[in-house]
C-alpha atoms as a PDB file:
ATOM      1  CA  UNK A   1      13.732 -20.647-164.118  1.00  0.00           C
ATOM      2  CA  UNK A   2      11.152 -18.067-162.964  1.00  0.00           C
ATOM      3  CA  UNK A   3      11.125 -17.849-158.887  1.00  0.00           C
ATOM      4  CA  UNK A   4       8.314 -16.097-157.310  1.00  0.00           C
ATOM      5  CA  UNK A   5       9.351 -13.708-154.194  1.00  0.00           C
ATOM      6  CA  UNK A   6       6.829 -14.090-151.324  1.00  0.00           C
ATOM      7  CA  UNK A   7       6.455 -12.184-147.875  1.00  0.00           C
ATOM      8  CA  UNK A   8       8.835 -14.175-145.422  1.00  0.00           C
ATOM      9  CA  UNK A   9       8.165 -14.277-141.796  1.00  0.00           C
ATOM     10  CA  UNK A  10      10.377 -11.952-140.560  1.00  0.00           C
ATOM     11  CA  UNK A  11       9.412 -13.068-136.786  1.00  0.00           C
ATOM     12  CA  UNK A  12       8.358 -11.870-133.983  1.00  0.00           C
ATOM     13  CA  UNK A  13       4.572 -13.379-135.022  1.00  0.00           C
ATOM     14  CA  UNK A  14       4.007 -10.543-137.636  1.00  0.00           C
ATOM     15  CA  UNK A  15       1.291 -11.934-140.020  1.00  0.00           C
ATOM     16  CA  UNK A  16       1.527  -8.792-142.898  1.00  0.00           C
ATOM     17  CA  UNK A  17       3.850  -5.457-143.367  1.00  0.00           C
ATOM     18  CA  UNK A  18       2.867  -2.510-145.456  1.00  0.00           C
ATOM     19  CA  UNK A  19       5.471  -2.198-148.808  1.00  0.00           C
ATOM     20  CA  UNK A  20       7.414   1.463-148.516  1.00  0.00           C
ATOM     21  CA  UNK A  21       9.232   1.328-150.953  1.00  0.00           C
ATOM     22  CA  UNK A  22      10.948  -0.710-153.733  1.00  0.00           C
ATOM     23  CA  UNK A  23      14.691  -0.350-154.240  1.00  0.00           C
ATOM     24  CA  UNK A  24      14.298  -2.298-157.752  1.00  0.00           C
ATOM     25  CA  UNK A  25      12.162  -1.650-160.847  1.00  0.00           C
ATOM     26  CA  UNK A  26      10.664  -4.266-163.649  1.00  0.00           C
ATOM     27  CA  UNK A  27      13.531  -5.079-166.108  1.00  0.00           C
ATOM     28  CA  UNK A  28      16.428  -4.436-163.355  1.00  0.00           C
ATOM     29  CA  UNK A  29      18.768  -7.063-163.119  1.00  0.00           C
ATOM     30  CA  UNK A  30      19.456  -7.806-159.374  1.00  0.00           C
ATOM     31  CA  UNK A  31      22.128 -10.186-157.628  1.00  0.00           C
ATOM     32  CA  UNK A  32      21.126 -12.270-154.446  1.00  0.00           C
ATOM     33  CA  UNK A  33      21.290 -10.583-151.373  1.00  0.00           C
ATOM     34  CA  UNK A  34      20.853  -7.644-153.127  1.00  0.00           C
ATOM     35  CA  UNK A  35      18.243  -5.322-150.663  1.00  0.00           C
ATOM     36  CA  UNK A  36      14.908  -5.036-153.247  1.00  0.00           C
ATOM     37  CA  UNK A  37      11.881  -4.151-151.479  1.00  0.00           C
ATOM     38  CA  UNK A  38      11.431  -1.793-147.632  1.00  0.00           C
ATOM     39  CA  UNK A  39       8.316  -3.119-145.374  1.00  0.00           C
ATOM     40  CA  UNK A  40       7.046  -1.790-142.252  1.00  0.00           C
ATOM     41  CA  UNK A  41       5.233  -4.148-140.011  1.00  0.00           C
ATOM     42  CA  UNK A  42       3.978  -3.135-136.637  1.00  0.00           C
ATOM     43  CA  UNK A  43       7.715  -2.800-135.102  1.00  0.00           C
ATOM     44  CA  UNK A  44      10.174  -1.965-137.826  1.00  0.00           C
ATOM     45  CA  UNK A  45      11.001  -1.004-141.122  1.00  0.00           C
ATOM     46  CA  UNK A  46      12.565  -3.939-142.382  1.00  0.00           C
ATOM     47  CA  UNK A  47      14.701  -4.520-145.853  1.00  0.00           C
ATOM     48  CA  UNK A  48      14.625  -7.344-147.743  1.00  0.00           C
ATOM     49  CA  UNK A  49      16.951  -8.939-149.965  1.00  0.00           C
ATOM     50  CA  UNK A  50      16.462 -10.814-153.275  1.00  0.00           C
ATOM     51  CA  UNK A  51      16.493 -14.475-152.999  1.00  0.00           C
ATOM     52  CA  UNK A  52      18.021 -15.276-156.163  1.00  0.00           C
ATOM     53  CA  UNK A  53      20.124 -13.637-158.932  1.00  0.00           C
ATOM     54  CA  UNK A  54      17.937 -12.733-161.894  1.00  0.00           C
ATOM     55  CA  UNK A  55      15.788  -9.713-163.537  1.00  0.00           C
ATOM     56  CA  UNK A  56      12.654  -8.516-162.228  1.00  0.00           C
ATOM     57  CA  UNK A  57       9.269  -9.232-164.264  1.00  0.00           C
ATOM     58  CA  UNK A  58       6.727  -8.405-162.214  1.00  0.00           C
ATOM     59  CA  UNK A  59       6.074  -5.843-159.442  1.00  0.00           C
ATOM     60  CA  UNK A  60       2.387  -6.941-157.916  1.00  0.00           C
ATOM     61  CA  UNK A  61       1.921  -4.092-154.816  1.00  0.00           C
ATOM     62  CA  UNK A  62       2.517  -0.992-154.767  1.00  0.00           C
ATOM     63  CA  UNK A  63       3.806   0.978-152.127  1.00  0.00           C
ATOM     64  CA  UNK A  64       1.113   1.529-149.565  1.00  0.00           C
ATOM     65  CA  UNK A  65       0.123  -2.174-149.996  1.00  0.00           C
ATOM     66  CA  UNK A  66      -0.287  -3.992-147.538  1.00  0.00           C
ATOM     67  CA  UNK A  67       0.765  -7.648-147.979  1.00  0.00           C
ATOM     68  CA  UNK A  68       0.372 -10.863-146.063  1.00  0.00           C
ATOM     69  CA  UNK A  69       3.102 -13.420-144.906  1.00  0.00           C
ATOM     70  CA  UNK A  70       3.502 -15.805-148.082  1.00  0.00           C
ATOM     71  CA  UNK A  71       1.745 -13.805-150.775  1.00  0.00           C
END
């Protein structure tokens, strides 16, 4: 089954975060909880873990992107 990462709401009423950096690349295999992708919103750099166990297909942004809560 194919499960499609979005932006969570990491709180504090932060709508988007910039991507820094990815800690995964496309055909990595990657085990839940597993940190995959560094944001920065307007307070932090936050990491964020991979939802599910699986192997990555697709990379959308690139660093430097910035991405909206739920894309």
């Amino acid at each position: 089954m194919r499960y499609i990462f979005r932006l969570p709401d990491v709180g504090e009423g932060i709508h988007e975060a910039e991507i820094v950096s990815y800690e995964v690349k496309i055909g990595d295999l990657v085990k839940a909880d597993q940190t995959i992708v560094k944001i920065e919103t307007d307070k932090a750099v936050v990491t964020l873990p991979a939802p599910a166990t699986g192997k990555v297909l697709e990379i959308p942004h690139k660093p430097g992107d910035t991405v909206h809560v739920g894309e």
